[in-house]
Protein backbone atom coordinates (compact mmCIF):
# COMPACT_ATOMS: atom_id res chain seq x y z
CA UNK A 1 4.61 1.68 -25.65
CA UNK A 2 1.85 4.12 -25.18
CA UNK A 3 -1.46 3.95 -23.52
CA UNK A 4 -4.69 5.90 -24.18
CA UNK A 5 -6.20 8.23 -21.18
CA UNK A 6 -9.51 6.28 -20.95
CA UNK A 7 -6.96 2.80 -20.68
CA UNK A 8 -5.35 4.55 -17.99
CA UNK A 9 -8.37 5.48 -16.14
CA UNK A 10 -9.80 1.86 -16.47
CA UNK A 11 -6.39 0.61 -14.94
CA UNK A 12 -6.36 3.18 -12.27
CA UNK A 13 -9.64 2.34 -11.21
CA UNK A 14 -9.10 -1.48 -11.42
CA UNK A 15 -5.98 -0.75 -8.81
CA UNK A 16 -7.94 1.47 -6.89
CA UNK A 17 -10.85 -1.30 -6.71
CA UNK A 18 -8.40 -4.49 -5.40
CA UNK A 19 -5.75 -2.19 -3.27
CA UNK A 20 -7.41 0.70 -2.16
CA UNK A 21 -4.33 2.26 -3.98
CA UNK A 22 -4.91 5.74 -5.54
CA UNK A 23 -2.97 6.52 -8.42
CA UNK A 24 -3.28 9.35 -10.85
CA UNK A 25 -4.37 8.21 -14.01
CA UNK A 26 -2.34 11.36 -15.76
CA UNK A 27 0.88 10.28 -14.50
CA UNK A 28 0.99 8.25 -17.95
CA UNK A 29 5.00 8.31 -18.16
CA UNK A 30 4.78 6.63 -14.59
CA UNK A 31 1.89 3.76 -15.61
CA UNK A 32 3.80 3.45 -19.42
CA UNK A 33 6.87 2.26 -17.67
CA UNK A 34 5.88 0.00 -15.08
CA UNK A 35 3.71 -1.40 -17.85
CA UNK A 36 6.26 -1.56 -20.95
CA UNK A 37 8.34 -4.59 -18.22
CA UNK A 38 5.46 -6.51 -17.70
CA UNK A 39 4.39 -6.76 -21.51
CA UNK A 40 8.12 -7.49 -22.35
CA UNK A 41 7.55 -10.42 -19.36
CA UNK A 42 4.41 -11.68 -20.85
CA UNK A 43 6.13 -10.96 -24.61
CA UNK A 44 3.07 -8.72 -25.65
CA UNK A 45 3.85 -6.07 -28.61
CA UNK A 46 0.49 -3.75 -27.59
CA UNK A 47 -1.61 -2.64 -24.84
CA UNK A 48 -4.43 -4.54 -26.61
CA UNK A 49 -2.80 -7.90 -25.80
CA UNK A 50 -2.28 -6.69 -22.30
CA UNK A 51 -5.83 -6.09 -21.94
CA UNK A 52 -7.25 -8.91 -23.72
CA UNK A 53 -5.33 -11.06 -20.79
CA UNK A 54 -6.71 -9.08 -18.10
CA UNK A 55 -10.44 -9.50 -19.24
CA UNK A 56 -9.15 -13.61 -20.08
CA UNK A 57 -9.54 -16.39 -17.96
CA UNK A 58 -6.22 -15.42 -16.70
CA UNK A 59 -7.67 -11.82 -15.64
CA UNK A 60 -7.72 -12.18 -11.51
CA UNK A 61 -4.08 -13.33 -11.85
CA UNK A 62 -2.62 -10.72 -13.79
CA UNK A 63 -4.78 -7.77 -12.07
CA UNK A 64 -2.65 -8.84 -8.81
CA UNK A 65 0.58 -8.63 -11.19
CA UNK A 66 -0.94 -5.44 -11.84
CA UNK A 67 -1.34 -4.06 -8.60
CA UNK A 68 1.89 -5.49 -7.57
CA UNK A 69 4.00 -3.31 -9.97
CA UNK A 70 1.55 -0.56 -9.97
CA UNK A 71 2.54 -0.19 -6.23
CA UNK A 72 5.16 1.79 -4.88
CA UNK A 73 8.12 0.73 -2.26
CA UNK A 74 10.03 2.88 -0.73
CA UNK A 75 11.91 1.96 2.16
CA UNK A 76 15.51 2.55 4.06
CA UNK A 77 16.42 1.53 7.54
CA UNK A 78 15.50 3.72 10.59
CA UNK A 79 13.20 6.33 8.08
CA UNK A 80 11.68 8.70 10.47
CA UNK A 81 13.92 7.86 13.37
CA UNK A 82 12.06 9.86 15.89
CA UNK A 83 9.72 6.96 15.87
CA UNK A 84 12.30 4.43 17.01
CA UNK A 85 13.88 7.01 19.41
CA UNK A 86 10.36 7.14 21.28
CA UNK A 87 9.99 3.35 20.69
CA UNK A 88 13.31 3.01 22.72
CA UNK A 89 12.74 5.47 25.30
CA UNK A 90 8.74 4.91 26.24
CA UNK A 91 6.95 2.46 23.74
CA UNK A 92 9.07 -0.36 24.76
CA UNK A 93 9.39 0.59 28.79
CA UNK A 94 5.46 1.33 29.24
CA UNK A 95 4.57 -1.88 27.44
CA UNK A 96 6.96 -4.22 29.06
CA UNK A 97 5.58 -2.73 32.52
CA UNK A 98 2.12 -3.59 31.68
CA UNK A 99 3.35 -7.50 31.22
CA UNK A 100 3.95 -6.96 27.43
CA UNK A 101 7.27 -9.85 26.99
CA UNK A 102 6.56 -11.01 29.95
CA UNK A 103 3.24 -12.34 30.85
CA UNK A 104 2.78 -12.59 26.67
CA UNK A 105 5.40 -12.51 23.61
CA UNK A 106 5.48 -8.35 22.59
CA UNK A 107 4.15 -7.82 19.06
CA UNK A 108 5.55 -6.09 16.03
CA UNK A 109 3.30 -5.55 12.92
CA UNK A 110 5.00 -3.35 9.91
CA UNK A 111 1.87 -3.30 7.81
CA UNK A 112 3.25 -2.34 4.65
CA UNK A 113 6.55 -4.03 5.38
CA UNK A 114 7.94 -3.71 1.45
CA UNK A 115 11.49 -4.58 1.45
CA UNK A 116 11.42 -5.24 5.60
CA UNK A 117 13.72 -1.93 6.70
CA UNK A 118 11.26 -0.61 8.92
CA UNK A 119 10.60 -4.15 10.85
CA UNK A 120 14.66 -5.25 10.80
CA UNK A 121 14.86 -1.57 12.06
CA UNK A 122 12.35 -2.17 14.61
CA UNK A 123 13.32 -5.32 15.44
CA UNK A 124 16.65 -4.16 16.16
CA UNK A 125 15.36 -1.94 19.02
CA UNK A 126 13.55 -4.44 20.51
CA UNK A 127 16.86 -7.18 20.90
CA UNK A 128 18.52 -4.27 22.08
CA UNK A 129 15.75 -3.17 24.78
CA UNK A 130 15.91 -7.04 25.65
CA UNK A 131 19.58 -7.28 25.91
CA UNK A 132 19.15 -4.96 29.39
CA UNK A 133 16.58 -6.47 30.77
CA UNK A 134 17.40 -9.17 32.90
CA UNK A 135 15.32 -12.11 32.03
CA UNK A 136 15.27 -10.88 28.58
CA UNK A 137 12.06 -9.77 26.52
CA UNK A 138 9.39 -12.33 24.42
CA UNK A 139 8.70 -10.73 21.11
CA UNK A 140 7.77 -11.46 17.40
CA UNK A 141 7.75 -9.56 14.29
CA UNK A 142 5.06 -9.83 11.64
CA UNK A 143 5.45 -8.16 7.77
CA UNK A 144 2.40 -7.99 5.40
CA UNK A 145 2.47 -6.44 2.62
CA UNK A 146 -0.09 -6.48 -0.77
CA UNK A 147 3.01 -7.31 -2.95
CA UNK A 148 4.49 -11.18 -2.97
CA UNK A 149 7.53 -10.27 -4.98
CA UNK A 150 8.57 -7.76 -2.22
CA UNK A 151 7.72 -10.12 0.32
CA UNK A 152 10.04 -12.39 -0.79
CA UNK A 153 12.94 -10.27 -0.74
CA UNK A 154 11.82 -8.95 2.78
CA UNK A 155 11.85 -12.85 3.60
CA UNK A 156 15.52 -12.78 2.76
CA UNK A 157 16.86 -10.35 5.11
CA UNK A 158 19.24 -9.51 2.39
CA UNK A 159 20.29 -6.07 1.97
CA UNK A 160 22.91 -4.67 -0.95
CA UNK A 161 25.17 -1.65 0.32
CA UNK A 162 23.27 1.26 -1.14
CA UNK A 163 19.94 -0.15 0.62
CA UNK A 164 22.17 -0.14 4.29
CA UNK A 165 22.01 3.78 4.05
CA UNK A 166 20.86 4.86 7.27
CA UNK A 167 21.33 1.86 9.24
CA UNK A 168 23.99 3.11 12.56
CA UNK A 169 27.64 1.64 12.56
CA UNK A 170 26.99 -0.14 15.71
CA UNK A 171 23.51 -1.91 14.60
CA UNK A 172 24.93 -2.43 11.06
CA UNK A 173 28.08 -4.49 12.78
CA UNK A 174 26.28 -6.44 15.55
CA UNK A 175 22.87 -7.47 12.99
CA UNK A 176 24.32 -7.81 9.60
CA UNK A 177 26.81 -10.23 8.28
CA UNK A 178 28.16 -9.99 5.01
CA UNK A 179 28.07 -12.47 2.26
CA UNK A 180 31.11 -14.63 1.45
CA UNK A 181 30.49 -14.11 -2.02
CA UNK A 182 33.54 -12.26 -3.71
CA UNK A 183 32.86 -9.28 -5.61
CA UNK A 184 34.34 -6.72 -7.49
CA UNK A 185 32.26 -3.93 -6.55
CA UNK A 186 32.07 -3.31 -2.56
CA UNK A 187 28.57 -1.44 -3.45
CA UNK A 188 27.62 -5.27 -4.55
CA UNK A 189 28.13 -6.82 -1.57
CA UNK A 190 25.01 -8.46 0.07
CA UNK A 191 24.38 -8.18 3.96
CA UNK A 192 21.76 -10.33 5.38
CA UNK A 193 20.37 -10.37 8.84
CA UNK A 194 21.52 -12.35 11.65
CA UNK A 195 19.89 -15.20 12.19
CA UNK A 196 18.70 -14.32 15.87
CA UNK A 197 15.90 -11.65 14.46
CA UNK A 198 14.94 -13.66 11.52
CA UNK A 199 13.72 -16.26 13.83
CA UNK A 200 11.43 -14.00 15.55
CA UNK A 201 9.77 -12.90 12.34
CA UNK A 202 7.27 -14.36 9.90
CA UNK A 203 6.15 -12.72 6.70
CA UNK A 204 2.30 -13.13 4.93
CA UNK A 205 0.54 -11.31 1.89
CA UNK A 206 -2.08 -8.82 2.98
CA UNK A 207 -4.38 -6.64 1.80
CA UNK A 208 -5.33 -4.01 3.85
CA UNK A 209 -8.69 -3.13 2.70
CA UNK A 210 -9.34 -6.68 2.02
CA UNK A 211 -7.94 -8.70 4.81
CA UNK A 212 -7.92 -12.34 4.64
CA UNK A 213 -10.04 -13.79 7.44
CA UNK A 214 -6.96 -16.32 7.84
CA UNK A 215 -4.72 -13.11 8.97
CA UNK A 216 -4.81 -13.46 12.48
CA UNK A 217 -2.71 -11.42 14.60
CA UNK A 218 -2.68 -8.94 18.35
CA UNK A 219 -0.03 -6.42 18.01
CA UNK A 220 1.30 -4.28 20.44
CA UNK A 221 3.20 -1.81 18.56
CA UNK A 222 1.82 -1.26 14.62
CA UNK A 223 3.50 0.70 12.33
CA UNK A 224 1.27 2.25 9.00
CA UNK A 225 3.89 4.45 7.90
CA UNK A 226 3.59 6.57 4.27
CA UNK A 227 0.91 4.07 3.28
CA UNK A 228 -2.58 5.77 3.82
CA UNK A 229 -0.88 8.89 1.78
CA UNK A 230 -1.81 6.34 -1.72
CA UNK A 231 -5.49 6.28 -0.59
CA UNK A 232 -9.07 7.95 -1.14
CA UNK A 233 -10.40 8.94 2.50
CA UNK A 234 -13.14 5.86 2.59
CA UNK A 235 -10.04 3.28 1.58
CA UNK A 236 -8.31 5.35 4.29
CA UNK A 237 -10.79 4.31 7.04
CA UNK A 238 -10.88 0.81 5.58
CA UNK A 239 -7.30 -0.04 5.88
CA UNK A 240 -7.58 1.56 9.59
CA UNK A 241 -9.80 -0.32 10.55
CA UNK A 242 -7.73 -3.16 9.32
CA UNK A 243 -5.13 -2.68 11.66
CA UNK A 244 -6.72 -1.38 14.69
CA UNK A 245 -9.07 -4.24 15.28
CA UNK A 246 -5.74 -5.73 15.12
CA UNK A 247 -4.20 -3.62 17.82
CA UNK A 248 -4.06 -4.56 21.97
CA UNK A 249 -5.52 -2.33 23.98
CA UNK A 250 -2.26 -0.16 25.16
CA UNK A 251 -0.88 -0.51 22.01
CA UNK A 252 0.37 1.98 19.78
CA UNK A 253 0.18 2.79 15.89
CA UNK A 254 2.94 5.09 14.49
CA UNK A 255 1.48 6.39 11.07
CA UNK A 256 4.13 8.57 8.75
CA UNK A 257 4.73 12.06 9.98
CA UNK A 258 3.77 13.43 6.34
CA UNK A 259 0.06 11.85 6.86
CA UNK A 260 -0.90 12.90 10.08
CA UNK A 261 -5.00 11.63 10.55
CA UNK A 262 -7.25 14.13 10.09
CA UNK A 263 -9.13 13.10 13.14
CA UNK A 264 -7.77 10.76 15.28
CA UNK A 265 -9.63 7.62 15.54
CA UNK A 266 -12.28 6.78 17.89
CA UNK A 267 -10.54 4.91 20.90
CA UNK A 268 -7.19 6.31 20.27
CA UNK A 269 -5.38 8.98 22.06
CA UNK A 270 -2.08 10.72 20.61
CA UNK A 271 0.52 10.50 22.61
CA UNK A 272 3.09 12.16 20.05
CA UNK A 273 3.52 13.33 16.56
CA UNK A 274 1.94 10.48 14.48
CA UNK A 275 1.94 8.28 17.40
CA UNK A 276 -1.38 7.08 19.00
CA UNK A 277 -2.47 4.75 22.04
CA UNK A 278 -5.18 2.40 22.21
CA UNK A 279 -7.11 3.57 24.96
CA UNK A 280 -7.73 0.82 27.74
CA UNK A 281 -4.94 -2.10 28.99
């Protein structure tokens, strides 16, 4: 299946318009293939069938489908572990102090959850930080992310062996139990998270430049990891704004250490390498 350039710029544009999601219309190999699945879904033989539904009565659904596959998702457990190392050592102490799980449940928010690595990795640190405090901690974990069909995996808490890379011995044997299901192949073994963190955590479709009035949340600790890297600069502010309005003052938002912000936004002070406090609390 091949597209024409001026296609390709229309599409790009139309992603760009609903996510805030910047994609090169040039990489055609990359939009061809993600494409070529979702005609073979919708059993379409040419783009112009594709496009017919998208300008159709069906056209708001399938420009989410769009976006959806369009988007990318990559994830793995404890990614840029410096974060969770100064999560464990003085995110989690200074916000407990100031009455964070304790006068007030402690809040997660993985922005971009995709599969839900980076929250079950987060989460993980946070049952642990409770475990030695006596009295215990009050916390929940939120996901969001733009794409449903991710979100329901992340739901799942189920991981396959490969997608376990980089999760420690110690966390991988006291958070993740392993299916009954026999299999032939150890590599196709599921693991799914113990039920104690997957009470704490609820999942929701969001769309960061768009958020749904209904998304209601105060975080304490955000994370908006290798996400603002697949915007334009004014989508950029957008989907900051997004989650800082959402953010207590004290908090902190950990943003990818390849996408440090330019300028650090007004009201925040950095407090380490892609790490930043919300002044005030």
């Amino acid at each position: 299946m091949q597209i024409k350039s001026a296609d390709a710029v229309s599409l790009t544009a139309l992603v760009r318009r609903l996510s805030g999601i910047s994609i090169n219309p040039d990489n055609m190999g990359f939009l061809e293939l993600r494409l070529s699945r979702r005609m073979r879904e919708l059993q379409i033989r040419d783009f112009n069938g594709y496009r017919s539904i998208l300008v159709g009565p069906d056209g708001t659904a399938e420009a989410n489908h769009l976006v959806e596959m369009l988007a990318t998702h990559t994830t793995s457990f404890f990614r840029e572990n410096t974060h969770y190392e100064w999560m464990r050592a003085h995110g989690l102490p200074e916000l407990f102090a100031a009455g964070a799980g304790k006068e007030y449940p402690l809040s997660l928010w993985s922005a971009a959850c995709s599969l839900g690595s980076e929250l079950w990795s987060a989460a993980m640190i946070v049952d642990q930080f409770a475990q030695e405090r006596r009295g215990g901690v009050l916390w929940k974990a939120t996901g969001t992310d733009i794409s449903r069909r991710v979100l329901r995996r992340a739901a799942s808490a189920t991981f396959t062996e490969a997608e376990l890379a980089g999760l420690p011995d110690d966390y991988r044997r006291r958070y993740m139990m392993r299916s009954r299901r026999s299999v032939a192949n150890a590599e196709q073994a599921l693991f799914r998270v113990v039920p104690e963190l997957r009470s704490q955590t609820r999942f929701s479709s969001l769309n960061l430049i768009r958020p749904s009035p209904d998304f209601q949340l105060n975080a304490d600790i955000i994370f908006l990891r290798n996400v603002l890297i697949y915007f334009e600069p004014a989508d950029q502010i957008a989907a900051l704004g997004t989650v800082l309005r959402r953010l207590r003052l004290g908090g902190f938002l950990m943003t990818g250490h390849s996408e440090a912000l330019m300028e650090t936004p007004k009201g925040m002070t950095q407090v380490a390498p892609s790490i930043y406090r919300k002044e005030g609390g």
